[in-house]
Protein backbone atom coordinates (compact mmCIF):
# COMPACT_ATOMS: atom_id res chain seq x y z
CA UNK A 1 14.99 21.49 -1.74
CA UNK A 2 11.86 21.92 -4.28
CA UNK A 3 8.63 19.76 -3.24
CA UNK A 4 8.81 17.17 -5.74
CA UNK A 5 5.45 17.88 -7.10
CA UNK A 6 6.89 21.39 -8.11
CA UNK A 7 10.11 19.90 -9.76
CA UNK A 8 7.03 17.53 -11.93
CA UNK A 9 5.12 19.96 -12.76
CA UNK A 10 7.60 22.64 -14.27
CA UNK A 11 9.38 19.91 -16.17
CA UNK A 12 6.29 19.33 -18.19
CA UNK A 13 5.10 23.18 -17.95
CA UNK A 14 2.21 22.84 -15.73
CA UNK A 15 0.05 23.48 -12.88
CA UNK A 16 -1.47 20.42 -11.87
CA UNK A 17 -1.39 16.59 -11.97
CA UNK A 18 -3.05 16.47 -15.27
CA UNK A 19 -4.31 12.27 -15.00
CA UNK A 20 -5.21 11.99 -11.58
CA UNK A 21 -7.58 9.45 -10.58
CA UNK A 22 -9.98 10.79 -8.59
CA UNK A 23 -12.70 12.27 -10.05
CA UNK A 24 -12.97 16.10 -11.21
CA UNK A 25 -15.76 17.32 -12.74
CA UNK A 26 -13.13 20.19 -13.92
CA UNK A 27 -11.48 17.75 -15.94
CA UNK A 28 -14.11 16.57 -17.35
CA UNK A 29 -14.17 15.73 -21.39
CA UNK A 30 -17.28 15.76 -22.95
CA UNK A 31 -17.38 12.49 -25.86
CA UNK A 32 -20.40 12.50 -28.03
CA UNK A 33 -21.68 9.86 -25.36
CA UNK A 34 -20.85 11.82 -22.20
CA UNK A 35 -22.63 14.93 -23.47
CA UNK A 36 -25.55 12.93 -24.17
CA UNK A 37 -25.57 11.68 -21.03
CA UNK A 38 -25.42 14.98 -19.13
CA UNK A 39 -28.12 16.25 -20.97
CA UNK A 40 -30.28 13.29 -19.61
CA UNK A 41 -29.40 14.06 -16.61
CA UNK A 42 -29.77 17.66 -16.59
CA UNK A 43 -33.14 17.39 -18.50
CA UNK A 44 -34.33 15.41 -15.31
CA UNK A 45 -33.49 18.10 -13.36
CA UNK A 46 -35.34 20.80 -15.34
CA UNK A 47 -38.35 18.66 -16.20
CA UNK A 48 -39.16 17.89 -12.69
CA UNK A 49 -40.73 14.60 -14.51
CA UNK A 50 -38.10 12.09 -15.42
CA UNK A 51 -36.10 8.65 -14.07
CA UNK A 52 -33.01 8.52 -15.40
CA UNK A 53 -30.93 5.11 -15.60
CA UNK A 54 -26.90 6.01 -17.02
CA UNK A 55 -24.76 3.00 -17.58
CA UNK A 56 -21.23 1.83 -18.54
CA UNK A 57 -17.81 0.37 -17.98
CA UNK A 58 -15.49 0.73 -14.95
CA UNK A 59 -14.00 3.97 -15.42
CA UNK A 60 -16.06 5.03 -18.33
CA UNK A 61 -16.60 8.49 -16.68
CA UNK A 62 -20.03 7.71 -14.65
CA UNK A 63 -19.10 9.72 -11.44
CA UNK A 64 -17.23 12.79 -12.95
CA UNK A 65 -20.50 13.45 -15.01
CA UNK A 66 -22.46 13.40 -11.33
CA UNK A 67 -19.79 15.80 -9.96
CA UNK A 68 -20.24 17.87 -12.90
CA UNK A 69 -23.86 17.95 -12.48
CA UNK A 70 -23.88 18.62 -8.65
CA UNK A 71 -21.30 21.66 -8.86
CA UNK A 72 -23.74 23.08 -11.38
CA UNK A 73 -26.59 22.69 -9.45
CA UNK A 74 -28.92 25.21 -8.51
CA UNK A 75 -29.35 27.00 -5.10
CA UNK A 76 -32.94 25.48 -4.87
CA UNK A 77 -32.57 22.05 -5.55
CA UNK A 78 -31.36 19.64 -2.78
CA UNK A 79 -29.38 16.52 -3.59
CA UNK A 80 -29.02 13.11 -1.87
CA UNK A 81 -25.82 10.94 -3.14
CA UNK A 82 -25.91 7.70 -2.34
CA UNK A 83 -22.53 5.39 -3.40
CA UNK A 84 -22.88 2.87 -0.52
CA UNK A 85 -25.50 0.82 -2.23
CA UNK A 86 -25.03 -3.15 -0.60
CA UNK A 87 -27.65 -2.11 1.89
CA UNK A 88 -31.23 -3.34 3.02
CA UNK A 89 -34.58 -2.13 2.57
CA UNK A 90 -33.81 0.28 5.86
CA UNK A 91 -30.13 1.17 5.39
CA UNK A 92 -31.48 2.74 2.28
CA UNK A 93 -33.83 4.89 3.47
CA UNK A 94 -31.85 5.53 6.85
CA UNK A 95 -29.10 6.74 3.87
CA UNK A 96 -31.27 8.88 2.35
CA UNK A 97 -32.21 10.56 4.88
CA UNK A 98 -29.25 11.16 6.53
CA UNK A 99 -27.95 12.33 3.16
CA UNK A 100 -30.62 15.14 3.10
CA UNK A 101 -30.20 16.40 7.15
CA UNK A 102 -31.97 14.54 8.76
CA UNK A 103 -31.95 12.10 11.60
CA UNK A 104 -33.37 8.78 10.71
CA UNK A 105 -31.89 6.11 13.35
CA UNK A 106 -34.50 6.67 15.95
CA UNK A 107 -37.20 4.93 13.65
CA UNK A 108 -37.75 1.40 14.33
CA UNK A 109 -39.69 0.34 11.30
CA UNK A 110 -39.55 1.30 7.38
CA UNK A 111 -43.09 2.90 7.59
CA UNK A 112 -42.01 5.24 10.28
CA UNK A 113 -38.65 5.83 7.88
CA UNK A 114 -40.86 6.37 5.07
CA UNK A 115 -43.45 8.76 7.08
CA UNK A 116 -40.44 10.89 7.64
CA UNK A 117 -39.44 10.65 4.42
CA UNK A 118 -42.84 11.75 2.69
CA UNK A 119 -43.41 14.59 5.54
CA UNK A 120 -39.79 16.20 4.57
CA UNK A 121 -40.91 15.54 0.45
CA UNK A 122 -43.72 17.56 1.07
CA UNK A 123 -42.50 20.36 2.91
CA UNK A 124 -39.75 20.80 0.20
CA UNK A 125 -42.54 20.98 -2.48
CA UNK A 126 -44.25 23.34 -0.63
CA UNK A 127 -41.66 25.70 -0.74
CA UNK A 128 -41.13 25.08 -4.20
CA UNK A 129 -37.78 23.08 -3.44
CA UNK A 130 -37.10 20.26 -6.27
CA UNK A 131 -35.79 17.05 -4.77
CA UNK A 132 -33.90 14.71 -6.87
CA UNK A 133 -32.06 11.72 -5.22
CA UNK A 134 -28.41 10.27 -7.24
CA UNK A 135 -27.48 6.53 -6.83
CA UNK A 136 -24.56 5.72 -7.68
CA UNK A 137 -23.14 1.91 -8.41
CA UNK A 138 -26.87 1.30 -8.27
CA UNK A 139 -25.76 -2.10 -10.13
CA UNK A 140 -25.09 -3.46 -6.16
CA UNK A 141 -28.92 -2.66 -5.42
CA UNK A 142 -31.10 -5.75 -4.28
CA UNK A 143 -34.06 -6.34 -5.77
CA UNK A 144 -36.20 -5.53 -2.80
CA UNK A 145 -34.75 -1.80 -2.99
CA UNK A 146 -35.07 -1.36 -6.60
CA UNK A 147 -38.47 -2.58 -5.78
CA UNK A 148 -38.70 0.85 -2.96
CA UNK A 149 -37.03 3.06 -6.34
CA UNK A 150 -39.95 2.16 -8.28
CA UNK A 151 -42.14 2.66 -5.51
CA UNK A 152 -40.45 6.19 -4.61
CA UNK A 153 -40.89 7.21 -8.67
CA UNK A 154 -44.67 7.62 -7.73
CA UNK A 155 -44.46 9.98 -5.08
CA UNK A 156 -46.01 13.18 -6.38
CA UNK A 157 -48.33 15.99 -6.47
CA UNK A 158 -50.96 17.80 -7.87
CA UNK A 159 -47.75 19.85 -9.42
CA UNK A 160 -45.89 17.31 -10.49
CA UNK A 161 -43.53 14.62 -9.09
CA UNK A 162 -41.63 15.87 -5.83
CA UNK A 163 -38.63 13.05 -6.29
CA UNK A 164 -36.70 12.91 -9.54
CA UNK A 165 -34.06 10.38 -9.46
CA UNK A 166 -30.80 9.45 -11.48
CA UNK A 167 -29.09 5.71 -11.26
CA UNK A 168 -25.93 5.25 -12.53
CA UNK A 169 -24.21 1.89 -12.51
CA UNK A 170 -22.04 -0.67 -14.19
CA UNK A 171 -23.25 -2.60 -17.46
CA UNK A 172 -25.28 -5.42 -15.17
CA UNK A 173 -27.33 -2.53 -14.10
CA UNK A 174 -28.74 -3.01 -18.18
CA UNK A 175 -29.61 -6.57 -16.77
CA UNK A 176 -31.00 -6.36 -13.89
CA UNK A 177 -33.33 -3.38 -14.77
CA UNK A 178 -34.11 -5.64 -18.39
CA UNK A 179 -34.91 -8.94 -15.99
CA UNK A 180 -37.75 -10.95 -15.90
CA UNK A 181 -40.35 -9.07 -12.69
CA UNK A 182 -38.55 -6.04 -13.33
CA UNK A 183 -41.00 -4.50 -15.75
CA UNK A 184 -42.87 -2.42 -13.64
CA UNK A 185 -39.34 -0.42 -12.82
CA UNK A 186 -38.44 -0.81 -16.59
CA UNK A 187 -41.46 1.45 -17.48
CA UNK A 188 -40.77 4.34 -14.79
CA UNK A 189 -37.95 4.83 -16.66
CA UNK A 190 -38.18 7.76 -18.80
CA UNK A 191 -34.25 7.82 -20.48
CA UNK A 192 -31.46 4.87 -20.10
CA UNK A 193 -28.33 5.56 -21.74
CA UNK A 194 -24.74 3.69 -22.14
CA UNK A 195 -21.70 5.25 -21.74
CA UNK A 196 -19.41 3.21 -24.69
CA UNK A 197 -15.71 3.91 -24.61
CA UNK A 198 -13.67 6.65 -26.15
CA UNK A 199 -12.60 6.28 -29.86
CA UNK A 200 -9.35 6.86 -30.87
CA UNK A 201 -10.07 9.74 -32.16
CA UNK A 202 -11.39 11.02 -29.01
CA UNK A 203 -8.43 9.48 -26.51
CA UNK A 204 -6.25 11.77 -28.97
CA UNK A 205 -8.46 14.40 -27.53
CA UNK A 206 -9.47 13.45 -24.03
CA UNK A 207 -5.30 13.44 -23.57
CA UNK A 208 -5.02 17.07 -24.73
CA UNK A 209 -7.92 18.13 -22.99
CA UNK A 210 -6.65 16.80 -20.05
CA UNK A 211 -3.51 17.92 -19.92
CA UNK A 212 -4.57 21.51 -21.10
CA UNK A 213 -7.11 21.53 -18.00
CA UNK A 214 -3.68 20.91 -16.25
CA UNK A 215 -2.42 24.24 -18.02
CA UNK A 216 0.07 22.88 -20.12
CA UNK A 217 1.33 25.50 -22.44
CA UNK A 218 3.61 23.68 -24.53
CA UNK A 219 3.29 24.09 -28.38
CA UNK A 220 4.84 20.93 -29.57
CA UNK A 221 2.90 18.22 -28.07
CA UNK A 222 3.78 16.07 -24.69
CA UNK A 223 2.89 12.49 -26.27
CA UNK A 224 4.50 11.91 -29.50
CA UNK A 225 3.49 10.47 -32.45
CA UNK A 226 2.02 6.62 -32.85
CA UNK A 227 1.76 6.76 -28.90
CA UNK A 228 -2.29 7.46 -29.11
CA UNK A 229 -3.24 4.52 -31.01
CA UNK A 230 -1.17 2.37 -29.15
CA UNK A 231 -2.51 3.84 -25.44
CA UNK A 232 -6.29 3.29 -27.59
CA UNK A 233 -5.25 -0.47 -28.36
CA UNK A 234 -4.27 -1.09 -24.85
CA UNK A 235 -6.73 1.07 -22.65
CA UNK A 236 -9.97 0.40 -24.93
CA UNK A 237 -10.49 4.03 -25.09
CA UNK A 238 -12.11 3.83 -21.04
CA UNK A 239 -10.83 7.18 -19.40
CA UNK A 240 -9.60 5.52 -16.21
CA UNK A 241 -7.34 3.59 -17.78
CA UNK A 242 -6.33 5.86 -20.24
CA UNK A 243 -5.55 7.99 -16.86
CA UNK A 244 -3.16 5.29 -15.42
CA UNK A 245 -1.24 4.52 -18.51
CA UNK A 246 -0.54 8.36 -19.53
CA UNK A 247 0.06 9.06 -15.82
CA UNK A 248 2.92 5.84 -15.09
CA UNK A 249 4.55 6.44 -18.57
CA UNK A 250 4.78 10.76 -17.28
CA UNK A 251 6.02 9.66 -14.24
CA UNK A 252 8.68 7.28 -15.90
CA UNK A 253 9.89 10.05 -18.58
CA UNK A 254 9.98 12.38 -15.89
CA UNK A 255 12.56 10.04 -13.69
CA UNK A 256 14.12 9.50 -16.42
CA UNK A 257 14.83 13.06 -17.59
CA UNK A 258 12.51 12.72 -20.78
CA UNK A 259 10.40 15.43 -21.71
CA UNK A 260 8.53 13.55 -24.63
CA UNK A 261 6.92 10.85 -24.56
CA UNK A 262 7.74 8.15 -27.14
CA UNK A 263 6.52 5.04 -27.83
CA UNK A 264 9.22 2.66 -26.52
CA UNK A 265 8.15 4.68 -23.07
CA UNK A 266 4.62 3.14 -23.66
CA UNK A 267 5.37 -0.18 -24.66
CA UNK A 268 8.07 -0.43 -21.86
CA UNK A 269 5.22 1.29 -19.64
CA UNK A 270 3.03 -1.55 -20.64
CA UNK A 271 5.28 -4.43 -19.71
CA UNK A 272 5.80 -2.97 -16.48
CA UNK A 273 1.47 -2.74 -16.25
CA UNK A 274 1.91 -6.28 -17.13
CA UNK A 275 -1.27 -5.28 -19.79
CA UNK A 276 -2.44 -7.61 -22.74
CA UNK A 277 -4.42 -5.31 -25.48
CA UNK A 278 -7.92 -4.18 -24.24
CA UNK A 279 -10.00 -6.32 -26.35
CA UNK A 280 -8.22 -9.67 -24.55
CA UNK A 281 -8.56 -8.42 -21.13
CA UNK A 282 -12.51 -7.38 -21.78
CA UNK A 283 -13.16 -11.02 -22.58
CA UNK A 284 -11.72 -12.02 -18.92
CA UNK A 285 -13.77 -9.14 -16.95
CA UNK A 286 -12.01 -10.60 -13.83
CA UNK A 287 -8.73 -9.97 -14.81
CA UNK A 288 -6.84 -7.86 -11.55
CA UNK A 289 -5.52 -5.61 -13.34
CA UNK A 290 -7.96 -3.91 -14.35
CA UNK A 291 -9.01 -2.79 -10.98
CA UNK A 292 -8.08 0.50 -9.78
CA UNK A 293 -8.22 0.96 -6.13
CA UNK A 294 -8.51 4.48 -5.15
CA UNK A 295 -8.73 4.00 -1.12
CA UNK A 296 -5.21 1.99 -2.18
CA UNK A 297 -2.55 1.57 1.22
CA UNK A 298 0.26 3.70 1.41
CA UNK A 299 3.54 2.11 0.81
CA UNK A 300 5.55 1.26 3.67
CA UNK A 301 9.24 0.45 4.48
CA UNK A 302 9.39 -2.71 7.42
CA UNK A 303 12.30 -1.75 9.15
CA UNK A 304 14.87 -4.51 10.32
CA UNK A 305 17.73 -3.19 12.56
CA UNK A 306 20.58 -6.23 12.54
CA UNK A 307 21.46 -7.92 16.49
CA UNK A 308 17.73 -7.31 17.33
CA UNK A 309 14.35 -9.12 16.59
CA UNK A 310 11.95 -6.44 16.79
CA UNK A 311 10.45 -4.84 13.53
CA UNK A 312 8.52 -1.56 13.13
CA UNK A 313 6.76 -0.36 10.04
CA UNK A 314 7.07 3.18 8.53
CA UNK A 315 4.21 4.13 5.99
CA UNK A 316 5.38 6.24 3.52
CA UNK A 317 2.26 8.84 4.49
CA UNK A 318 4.75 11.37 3.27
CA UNK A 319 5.53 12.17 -0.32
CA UNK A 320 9.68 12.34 0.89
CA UNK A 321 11.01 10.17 3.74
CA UNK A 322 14.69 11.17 4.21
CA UNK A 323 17.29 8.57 5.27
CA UNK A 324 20.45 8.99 7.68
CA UNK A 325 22.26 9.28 11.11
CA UNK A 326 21.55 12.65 12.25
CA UNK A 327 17.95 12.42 14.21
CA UNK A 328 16.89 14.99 11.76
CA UNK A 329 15.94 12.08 9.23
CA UNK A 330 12.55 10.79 8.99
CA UNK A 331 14.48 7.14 9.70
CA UNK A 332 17.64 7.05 11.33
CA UNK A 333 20.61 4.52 10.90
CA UNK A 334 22.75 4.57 13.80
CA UNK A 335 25.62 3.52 11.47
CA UNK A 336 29.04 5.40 11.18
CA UNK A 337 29.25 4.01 7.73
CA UNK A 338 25.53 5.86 6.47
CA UNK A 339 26.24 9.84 5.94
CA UNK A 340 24.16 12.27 7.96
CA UNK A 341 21.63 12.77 5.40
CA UNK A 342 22.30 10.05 3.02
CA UNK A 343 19.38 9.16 0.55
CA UNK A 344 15.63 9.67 0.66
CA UNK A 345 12.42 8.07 -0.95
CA UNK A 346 10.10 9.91 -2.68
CA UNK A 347 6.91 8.45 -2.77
CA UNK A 348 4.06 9.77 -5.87
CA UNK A 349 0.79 8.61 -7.25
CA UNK A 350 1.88 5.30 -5.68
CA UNK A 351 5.23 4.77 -7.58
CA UNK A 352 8.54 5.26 -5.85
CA UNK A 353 11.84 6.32 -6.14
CA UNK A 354 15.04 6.26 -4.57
CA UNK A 355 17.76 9.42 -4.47
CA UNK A 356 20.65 9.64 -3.35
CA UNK A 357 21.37 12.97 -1.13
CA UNK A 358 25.43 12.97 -2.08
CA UNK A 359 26.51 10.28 0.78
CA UNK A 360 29.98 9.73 1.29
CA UNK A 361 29.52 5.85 0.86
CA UNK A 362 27.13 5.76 -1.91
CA UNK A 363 23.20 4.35 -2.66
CA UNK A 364 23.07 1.01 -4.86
CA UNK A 365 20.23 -0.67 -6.78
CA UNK A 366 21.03 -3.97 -7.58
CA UNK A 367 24.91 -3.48 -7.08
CA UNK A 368 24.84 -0.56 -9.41
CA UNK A 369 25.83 3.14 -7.54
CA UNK A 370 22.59 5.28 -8.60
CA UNK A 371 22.06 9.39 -7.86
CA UNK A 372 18.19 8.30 -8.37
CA UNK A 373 16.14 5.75 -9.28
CA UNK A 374 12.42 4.28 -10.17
CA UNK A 375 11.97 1.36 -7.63
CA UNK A 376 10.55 -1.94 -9.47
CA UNK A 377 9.23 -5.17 -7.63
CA UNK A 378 11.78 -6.66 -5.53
CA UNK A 379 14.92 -4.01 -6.32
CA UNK A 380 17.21 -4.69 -3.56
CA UNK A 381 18.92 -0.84 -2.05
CA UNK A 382 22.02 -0.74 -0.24
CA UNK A 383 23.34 2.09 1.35
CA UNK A 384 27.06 2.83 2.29
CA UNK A 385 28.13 -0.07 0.85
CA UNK A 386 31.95 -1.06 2.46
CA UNK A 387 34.85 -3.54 1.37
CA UNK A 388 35.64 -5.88 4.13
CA UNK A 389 38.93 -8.33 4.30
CA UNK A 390 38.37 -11.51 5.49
CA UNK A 391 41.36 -13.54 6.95
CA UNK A 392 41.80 -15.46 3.80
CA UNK A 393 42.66 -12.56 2.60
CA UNK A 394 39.39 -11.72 0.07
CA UNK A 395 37.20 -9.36 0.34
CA UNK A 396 33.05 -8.99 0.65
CA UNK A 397 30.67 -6.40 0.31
CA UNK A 398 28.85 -5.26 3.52
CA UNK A 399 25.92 -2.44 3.12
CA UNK A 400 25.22 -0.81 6.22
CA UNK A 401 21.18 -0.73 4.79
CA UNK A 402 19.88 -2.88 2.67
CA UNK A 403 16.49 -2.46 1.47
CA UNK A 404 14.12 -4.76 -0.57
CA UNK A 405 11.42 -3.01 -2.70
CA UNK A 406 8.30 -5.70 -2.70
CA UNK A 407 5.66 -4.82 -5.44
CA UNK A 408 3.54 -7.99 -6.20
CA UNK A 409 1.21 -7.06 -8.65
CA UNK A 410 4.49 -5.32 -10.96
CA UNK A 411 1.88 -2.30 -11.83
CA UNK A 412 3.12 0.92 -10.93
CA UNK A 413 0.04 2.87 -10.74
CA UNK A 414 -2.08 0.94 -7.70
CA UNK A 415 -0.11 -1.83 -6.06
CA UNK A 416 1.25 -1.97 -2.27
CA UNK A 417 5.11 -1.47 -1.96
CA UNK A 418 6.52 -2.72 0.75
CA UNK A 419 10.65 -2.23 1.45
CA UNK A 420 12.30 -4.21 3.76
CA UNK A 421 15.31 -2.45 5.67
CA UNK A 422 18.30 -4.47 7.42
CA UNK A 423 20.58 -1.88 9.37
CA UNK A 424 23.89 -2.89 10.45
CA UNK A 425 25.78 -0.71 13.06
């Protein structure tokens, strides 16, 4: 049977996941603002002389602009990313140093972490090496370490500065840096730039350029019309989000045999998110669904076997996790009402679904016989559901599996999933 991945891919003609979440720099879009942005960043690079401070929104792009820079990087510059920035005074320099080679942990004190520091600055320039060190989230920084940054923007020679450094953070980065005592960093800096969100205009855009990057060769196109200004109204125009919307409402038309996507897919998409439009969520930064966890759990199926009180858990680590009695199946049912191979769970991007493998006794969603189906929060699964006659003479349902799909947030795209099995032999 075809990898489901393959099956998704030629159904919308192409070669990759086109709105994945993790960053790649080979996806990347360049917006009026993002090119800007690079340029800064490059221009530090090639000046030798410059402090560069990048800004914006969660998701705005910040990180897939650093990849981009780093895989274009020259042979004879050397690179230290930090993106663990809740750290002291000597975690960061510890950081950076491991980040460049070497070993810093057997220095007791910052000046002997700084000495080593300096000594392997030097030797670089000395062999012509530029040295540019990337924060990343630098919003988390105290201010005792931006205090160090500033201090570390001095370091230089009689040719020029032998550090160059880039910070990229989240919009309170703008604060902090713009705070009272925070002057003397505010003049090191020698570009700051924000990263605003995508216009419509450019979503329409950053959604074919995406899913050509995916190699999409289509001619008509994948989102139909009206669907762009209504994933604008609801994403803001912030990449990330326009990547989880685009992504859940593919995944939907794809389990539901669609090839186009329309706009009833979005809206209905959009209930499921559980989103209000963008400009009410950006007045209630806090809101939790806006957060996109990408070190999210695995789903997992808790696994109740009827007569017996112990419980085991099954992460669905695997994109398919087959169901059954033979001991071929990634769970077995020791049931002689569940077929061999009777139904598996195919697991993608986060979102689940439920097919049945042509069992004798038949997979149910909510009492409704199904050959495959999207799993919502709390969907209840049965499997080989039988007629039994009680001595009254009326009958009752009995599923030899019963399963309980357990999404709490409701958003497809990054919530747990958590299915809870009862077997009966």
């Amino acid at each position: 049977m075809q990898n489901l991945a393959t099956l998704y891919h030629e159904f919308f003609d192409l070669d990759e996941q086109p709105f994945q979440l993790t960053p790649d720099h080979n996806f990347l879009y360049l917006s009026k603002g993002h090119r800007r942005a690079k340029a800064y960043m490059e221009y530090t690079i090639w000046n030798r002389d410059s402090f560069v401070v990048i800004t914006g929104e969660i998701g705005s792009g910040k990180t897939t602009l650093i990849h981009s820079l780093l895989a274009n990087m020259d042979e004879d510059v050397l690179v230290a990313k930090i993106h663990q920035t809740q750290l002291d005074e000597l975690e960061f320099y510890q950081s950076i140093l491991v980040e460049f080679g070497l070993e810093p942990f057997k220095a007791a004190s910052k000046v002997e972490l700084l000495s080593m520091l300096n000594s392997f600055l030097k030797e670089q320039s000395e062999k012509d090496r530029q040295v540019v060190l990337i924060i990343d989230e630098a919003q988390n920084l105290s201010a005792r370490v931006l205090e160090e940054v500033r201090l570390m923007t001095g370091l230089e020679t009689s040719k020029g500065k032998i550090l160059n450094l880039i910070l990229a953070g989240q919009p309170e980065l703008k604060e902090i840096i713009d705070a009272p005592g925070m002057e003397q960093l505010n003049q090191r800096i020698r570009f700051r730039f924000h990263l605003t969100a995508l216009s419509e205009t450019e979503t329409a855009e950053y959604i074919e350029h995406r899913l050509k990057m995916a190699g999409n060769k289509r001619r008509d196109k994948l989102f139909g019309k009206g669907t762009v200004p209504l994933i604008h109204h609801y994403t803001g125009g912030i990449p990330r989000l326009i990547n989880i919307l685009c992504d859940t409402a593919m995944l939907s038309a794809f389990a539901d045999g669609k090839s186009k996507i329309t706009i009833k897919m979005i809206e209905e998409v959009i209930m499921e998110l559980q989103w209000s439009p963008y400009s009410e969520r950006a007045q209630n930064p806090a809101h939790p669904r806006d957060i996109y966890s990408l070190e999210q759990q695995a789903p997992k199926l808790i696994i109740e076997i009827s007569g017996s009180e112990n419980k085991r858990d099954y992460v669905l680590e695997k994109e398919t996790v087959k169901l059954g009695r033979f001991e071929s199946n990634d769970i077995r049912f020791d049931s002689r009402y569940i077929s061999g191979h009777h139904a598996k769970i195919v697991t993608i991007q986060g979102q689940s679904y439920v097919v049945d493998l042509g069992s004798r006794n038949g997979t149910f969603v909510n009492g409704h016989r199904i050959s495959k189906c999207r799993l919502k929060n709390k969907d209840t699964i049965s499997l080989a559901v039988k007629k039994s006659l009680l001595e009254n003479g009326d009958t009752i349902a009995l599923a030899s599996a019963k399963l309980e799909y357990i999404n709490e947030s409701s958003q497809l795209a990054h919530s747990n999933q958590v299915v809870h099995i009862t077997a009966n032999k």
